[in-house]
Structure formats: structure tokens, C-alpha cells
C-alpha atoms as a PDB file:
ATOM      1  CA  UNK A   1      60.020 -59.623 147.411  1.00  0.00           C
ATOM      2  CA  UNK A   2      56.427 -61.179 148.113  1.00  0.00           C
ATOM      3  CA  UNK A   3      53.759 -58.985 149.205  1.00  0.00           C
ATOM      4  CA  UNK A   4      50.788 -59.792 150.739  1.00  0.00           C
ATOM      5  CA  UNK A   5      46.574 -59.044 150.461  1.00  0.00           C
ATOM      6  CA  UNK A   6      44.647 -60.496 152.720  1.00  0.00           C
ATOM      7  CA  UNK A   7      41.011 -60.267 151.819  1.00  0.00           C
ATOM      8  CA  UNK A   8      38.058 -62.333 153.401  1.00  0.00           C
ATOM      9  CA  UNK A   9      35.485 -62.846 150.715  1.00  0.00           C
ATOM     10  CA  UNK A  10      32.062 -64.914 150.502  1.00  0.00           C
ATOM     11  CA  UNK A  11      32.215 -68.239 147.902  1.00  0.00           C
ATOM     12  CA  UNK A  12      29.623 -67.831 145.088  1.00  0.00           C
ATOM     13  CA  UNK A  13      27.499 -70.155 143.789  1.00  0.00           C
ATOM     14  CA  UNK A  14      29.448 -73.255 141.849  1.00  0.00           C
ATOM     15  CA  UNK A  15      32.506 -72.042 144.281  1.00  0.00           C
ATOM     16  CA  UNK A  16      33.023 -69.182 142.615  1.00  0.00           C
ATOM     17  CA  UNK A  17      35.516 -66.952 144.447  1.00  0.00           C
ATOM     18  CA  UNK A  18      36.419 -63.019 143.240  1.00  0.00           C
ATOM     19  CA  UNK A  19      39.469 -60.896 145.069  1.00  0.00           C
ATOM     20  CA  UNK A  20      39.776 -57.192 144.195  1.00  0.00           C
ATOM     21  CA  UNK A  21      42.314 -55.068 145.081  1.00  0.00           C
ATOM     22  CA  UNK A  22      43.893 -51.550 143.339  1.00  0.00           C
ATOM     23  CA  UNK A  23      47.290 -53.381 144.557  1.00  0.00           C
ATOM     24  CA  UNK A  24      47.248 -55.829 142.089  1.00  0.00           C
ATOM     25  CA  UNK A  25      49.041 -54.430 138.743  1.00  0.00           C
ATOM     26  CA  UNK A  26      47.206 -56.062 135.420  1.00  0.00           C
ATOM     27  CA  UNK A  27      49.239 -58.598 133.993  1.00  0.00           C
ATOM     28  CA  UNK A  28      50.942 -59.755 136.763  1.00  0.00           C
ATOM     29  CA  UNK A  29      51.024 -63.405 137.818  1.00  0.00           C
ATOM     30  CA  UNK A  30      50.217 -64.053 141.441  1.00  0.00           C
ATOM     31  CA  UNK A  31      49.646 -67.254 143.732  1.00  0.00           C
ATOM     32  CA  UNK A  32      46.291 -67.881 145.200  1.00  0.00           C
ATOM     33  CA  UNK A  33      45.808 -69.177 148.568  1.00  0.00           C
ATOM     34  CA  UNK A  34      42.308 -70.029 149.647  1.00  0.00           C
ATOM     35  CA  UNK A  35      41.637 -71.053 153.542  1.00  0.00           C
ATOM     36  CA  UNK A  36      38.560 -72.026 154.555  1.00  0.00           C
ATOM     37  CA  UNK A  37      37.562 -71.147 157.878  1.00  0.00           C
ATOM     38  CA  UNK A  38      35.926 -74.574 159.774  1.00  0.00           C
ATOM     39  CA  UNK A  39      34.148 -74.165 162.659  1.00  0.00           C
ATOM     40  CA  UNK A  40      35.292 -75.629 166.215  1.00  0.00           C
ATOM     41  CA  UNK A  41      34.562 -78.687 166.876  1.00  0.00           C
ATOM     42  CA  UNK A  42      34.573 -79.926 163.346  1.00  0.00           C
ATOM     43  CA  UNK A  43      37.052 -82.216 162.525  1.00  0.00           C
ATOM     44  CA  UNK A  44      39.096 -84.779 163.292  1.00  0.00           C
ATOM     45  CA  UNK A  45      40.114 -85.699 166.814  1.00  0.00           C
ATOM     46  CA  UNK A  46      43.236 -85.906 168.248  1.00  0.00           C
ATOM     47  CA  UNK A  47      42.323 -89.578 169.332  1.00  0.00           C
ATOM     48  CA  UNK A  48      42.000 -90.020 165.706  1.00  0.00           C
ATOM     49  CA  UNK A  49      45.529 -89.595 164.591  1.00  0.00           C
ATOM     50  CA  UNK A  50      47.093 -92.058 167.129  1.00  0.00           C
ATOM     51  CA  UNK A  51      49.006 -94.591 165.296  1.00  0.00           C
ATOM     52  CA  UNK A  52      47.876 -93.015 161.848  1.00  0.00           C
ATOM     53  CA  UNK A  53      51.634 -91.393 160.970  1.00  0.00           C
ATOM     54  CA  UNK A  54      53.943 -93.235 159.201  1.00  0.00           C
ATOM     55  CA  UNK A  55      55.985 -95.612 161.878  1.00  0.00           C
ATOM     56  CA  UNK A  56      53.495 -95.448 164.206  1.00  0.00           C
ATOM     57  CA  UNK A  57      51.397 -98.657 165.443  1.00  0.00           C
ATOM     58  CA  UNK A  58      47.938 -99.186 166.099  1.00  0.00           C
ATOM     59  CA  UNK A  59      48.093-100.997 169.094  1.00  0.00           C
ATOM     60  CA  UNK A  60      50.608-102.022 171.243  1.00  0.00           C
ATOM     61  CA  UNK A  61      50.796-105.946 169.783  1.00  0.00           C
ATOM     62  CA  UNK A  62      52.003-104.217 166.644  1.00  0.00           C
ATOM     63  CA  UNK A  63      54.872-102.976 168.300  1.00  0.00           C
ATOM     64  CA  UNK A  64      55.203-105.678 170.324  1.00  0.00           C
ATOM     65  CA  UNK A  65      55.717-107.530 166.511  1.00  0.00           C
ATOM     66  CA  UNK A  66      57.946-105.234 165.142  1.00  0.00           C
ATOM     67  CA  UNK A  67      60.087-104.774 168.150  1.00  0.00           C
ATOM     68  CA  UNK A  68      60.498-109.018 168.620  1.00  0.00           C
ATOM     69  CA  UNK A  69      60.827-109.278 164.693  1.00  0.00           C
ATOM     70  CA  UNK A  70      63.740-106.706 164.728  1.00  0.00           C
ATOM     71  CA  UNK A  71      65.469-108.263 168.006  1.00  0.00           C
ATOM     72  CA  UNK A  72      65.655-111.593 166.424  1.00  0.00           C
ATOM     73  CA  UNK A  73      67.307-110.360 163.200  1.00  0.00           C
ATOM     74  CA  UNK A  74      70.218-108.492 165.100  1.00  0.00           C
ATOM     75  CA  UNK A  75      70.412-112.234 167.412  1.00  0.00           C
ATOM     76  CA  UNK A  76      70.556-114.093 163.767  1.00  0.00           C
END
């Protein structure tokens, strides 16, 4: 069973991070998660991921391309 600490803490100089808790039993091996809290307005856009996924196209003569390239190899 996973248990959970959630603990905000401040980075140190050099990005030094330190988590204390009396729940953590010495010796045991645990998975660090560190999220770092941006905020609003930083970022990318949402403009900015149009046509940046995998399958996606740039612009509409891409498409265009692909869709006239495919058509003539199931005519062929």
C-alpha cells in the first residue's frame, strides 16, 4: 500500500531540496516527486500546440498532401 506526505518546502541554494517528516521510518526506500508550482500565465499557449502532436499537420496544405498522397495509393 502507498502512502502519501505532502509537504510544500522552499528550494535551497544549488536546488537543494530537504523533506522531514516523523512518518518516514529510517531505512526505507521511497519515491520523490517534486512539482514546481509556475505561475499563470507562464507557459505555453494553447495556440502553441496546434499541429505539434504526433499526426497532426501544421497547416492545412499538409493535410491537403497527405490526404491526396494516400487517395492515390488506394486508386493505384
Amino acid at each position: 500500500m502507498l502512502t502519501g506526505i505532502r509537504q510544500k518546502v522552499m528550494v535551497q541554494s544549488g536546488g537543494v531540496i530537504q523533506v522531514q517528516s516523523s512518518e518516514l521510518p529510517i531505512g526505507a526506500e521511497v519515491e520523490v516527486i517534486v512539482l514546481l508550482d509556475t505561475p499563470a500565465g507562464e507557459g505555453r499557449s494553447l495556440v502553441s500546440f496546434i499541429g505539434a502532436a504526433q499526426g497532426s499537420f501544421a497547416n492545412p496544405t499538409e493535410a491537403d498532401q497527405f490526404i491526396r498522397q494516400h487517395r492515390d495509393e488506394w486508386e493505384s
